[in-house]
Protein backbone atom coordinates (compact mmCIF):
# COMPACT_ATOMS: atom_id res chain seq x y z
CA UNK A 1 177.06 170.39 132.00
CA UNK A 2 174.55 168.91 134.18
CA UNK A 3 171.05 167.37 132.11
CA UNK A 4 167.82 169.39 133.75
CA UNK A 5 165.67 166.49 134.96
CA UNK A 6 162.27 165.75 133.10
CA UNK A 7 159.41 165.09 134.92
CA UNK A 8 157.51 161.75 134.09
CA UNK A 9 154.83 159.34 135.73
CA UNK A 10 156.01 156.36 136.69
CA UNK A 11 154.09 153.09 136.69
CA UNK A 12 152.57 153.53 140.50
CA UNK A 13 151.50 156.78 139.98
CA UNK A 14 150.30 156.22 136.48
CA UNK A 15 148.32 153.32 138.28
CA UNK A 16 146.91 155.36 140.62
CA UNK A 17 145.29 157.65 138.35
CA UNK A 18 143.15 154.81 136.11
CA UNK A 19 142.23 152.98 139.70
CA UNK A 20 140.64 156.86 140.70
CA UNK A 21 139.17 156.86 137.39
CA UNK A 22 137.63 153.56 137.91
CA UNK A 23 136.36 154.21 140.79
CA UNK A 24 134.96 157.57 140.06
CA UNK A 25 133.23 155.63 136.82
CA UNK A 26 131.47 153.45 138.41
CA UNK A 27 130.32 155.94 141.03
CA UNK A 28 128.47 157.59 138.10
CA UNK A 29 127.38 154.23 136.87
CA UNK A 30 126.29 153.34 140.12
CA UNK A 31 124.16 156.57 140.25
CA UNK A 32 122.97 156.51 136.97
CA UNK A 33 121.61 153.02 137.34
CA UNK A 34 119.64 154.20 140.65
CA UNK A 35 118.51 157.40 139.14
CA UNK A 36 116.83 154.90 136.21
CA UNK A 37 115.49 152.60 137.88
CA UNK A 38 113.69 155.33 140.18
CA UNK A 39 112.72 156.85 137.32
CA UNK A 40 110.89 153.43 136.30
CA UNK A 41 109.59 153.07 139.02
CA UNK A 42 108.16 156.47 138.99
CA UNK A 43 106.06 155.71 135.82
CA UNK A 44 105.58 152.36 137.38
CA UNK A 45 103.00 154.36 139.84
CA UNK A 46 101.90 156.58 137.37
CA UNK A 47 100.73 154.31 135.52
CA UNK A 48 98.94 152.34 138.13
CA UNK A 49 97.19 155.52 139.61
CA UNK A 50 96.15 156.18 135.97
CA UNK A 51 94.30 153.09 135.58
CA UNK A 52 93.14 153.41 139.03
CA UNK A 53 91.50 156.28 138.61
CA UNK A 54 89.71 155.32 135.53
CA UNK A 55 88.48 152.40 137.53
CA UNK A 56 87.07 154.34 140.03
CA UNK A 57 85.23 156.25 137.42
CA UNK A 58 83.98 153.72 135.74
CA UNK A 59 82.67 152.73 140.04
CA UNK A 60 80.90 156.61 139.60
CA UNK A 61 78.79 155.56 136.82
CA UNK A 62 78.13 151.75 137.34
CA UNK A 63 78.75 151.03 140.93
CA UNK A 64 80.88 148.54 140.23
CA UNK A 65 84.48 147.60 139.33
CA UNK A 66 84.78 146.19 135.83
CA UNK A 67 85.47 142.51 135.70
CA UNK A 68 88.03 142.09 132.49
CA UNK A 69 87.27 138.52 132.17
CA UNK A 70 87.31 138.05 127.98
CA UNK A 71 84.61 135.58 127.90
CA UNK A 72 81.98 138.42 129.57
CA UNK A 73 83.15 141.47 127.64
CA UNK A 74 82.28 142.49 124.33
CA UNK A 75 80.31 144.66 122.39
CA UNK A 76 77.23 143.17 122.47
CA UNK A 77 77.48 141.05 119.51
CA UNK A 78 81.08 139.31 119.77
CA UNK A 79 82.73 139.09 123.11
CA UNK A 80 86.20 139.11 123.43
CA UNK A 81 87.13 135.78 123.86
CA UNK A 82 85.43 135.37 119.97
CA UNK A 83 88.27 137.22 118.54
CA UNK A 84 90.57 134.76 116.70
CA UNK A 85 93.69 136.57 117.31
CA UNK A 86 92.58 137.04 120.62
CA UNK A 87 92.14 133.39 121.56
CA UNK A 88 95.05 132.43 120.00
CA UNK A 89 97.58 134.41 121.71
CA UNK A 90 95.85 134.21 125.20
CA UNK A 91 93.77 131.17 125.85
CA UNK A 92 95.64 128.16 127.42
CA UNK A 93 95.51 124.61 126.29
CA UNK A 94 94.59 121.32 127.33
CA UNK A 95 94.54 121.41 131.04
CA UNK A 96 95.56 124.55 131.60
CA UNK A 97 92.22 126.20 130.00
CA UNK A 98 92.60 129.87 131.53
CA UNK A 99 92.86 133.32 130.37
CA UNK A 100 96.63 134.65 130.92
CA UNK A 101 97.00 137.92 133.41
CA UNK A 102 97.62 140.07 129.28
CA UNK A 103 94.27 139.25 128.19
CA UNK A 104 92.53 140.84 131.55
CA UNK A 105 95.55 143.54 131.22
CA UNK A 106 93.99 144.07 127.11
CA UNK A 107 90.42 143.25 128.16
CA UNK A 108 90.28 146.04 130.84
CA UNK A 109 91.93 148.58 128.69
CA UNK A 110 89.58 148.07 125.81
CA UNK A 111 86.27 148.32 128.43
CA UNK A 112 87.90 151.53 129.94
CA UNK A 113 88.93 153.42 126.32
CA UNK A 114 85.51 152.25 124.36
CA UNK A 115 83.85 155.01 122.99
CA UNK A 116 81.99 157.11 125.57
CA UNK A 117 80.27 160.69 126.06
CA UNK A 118 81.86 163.11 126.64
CA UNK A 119 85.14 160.94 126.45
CA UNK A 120 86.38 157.67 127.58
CA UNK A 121 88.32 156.92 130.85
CA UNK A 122 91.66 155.82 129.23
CA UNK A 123 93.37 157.42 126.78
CA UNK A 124 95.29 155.12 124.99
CA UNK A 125 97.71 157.94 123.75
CA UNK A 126 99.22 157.83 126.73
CA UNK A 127 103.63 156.92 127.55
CA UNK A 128 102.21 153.72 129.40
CA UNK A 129 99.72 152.26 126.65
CA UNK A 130 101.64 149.70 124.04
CA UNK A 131 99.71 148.73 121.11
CA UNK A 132 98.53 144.42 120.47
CA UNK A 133 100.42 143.08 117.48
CA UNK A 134 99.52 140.47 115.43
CA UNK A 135 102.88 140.31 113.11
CA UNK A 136 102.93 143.53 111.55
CA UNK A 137 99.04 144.53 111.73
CA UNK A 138 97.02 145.88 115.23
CA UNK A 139 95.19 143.19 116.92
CA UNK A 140 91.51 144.34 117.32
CA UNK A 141 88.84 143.70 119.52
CA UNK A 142 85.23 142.90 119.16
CA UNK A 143 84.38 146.76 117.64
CA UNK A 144 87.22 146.47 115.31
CA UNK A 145 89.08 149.11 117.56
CA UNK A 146 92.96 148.37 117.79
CA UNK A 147 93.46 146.52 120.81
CA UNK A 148 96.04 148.07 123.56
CA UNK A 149 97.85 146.74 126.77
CA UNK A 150 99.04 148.95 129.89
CA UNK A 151 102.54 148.26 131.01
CA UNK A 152 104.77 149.58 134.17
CA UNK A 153 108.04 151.39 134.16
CA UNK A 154 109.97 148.20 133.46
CA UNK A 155 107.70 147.37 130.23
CA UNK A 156 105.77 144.57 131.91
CA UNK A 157 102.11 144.38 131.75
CA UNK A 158 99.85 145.34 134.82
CA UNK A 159 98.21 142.16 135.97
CA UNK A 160 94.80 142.83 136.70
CA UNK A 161 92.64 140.49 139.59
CA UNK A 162 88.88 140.93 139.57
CA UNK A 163 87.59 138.21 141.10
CA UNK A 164 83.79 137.16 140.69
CA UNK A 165 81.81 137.89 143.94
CA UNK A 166 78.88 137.60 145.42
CA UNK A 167 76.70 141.14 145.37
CA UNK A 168 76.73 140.87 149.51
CA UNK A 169 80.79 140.78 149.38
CA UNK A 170 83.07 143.64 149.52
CA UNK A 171 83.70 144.34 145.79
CA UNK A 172 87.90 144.94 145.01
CA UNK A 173 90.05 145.07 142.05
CA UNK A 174 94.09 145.05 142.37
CA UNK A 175 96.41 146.18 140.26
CA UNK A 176 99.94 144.82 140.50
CA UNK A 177 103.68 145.90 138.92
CA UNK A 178 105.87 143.04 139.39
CA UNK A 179 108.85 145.62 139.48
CA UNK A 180 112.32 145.78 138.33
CA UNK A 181 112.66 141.56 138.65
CA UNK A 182 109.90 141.25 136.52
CA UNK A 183 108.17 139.10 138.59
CA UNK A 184 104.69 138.85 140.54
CA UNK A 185 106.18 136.61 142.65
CA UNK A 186 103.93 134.23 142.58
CA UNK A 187 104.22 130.36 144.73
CA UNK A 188 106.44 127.95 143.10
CA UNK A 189 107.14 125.76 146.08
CA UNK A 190 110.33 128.15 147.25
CA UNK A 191 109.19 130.74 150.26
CA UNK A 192 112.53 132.48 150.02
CA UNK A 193 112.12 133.37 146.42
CA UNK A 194 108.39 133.63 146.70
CA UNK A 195 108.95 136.52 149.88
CA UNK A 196 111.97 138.27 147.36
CA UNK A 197 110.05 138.34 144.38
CA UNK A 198 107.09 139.54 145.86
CA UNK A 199 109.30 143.05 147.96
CA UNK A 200 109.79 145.16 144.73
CA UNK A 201 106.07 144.71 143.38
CA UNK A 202 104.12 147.97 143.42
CA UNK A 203 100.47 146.94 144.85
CA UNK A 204 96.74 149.08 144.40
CA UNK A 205 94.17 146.63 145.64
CA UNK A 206 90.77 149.06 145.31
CA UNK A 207 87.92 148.18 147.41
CA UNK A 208 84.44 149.23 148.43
């Protein structure tokens, strides 16, 4: 009596199948990754317009762009850069005696969320705000108010460039993501890497 033949994979089709599934896998990966990092970059711009538009408000009142430099801003009694925890975290040393681009990032938060009527211009409640640690406790600033810096869709802080002008010069601020690479690219002696890590950052420069 003749055996009725069984079906089975063999090894080449059985192959065949988990090299589709691969493939298919990291199609979704692939697609996953871009939908995330447009995503981030989504809130990267969100939360650039959001601090842009507090800056032009605080223009509507002062005529001015605020200039987040610590040793200038404070509450009228202790400036910034007379905060202990402050200095400490963000003041260089030795030669390199400068104010880091977090402390303008903090500084400028703290001028635009200080206690104003009817309300202030940031609200620090807000997906894009991260609160200043010192260990375990809030940093605070010169009122005592928990201290707070504004970060992109990537978790980096804004960097913030105010630069001291005359009053006949076109007043600017700029506000600038350094993207997915995490970098401003800044100069460091390489042009190739300088013009790459510069093509992802996400750019407001402000000006009257």
């Amino acid at each position: 009596m003749r055996r009725k033949r069984q079906s089975a994979f063999t090894l080449l089709e059985l192959m065949t199948v988990v090299v589709i599934i691969m493939v298919l896998a990291a199609m979704v990966v692939g697609v996953a990754t871009m939908a995330r990092r447009a995503a981030r970059v989504k809130r990267c711009n969100a939360a650039i317009e959001l601090l842009a538009t507090a800056v032009e408000d605080y223009w509507s009142q002062y005529r001015d762009y605020p200039y987040p430099e610590p040793a200038y801003v404070g509450d009228g009694v202790t400036r910034m850069s007379e905060v202990p925890e402050f200095r400490d975290r963000y003041y260089g040393h030795e030669e390199a005696e400068k104010w880091d681009n977090e402390a303008r990032n903090v500084t400028l938060v703290w001028m635009l969320s200080e206690p104003r009527d009817p309300a202030p211009w940031l609200d620090t409640n807000q997906f894009c705000f991260e609160g200043v640690k010192v260990g375990d406790h809030p940093m605070r600033g010169p009122d005592k108010r928990p201290l707070f810096r504004i970060v992109d869709g990537f978790k980096n802080p804004i960097r913030v460039t105010r630069p001291s002008q005359y009053y006949y010069s076109r007043t600017w601020i700029e506000l600038v993501s350094a993207g997915g690479d995490q970098k401003f690219g800044d100069a460091d002696g390489d042009e190739d890497k300088y013009k790459a890590d510069k093509e992802d950052n996400i750019v407001r420069k402000i000006m009257r």
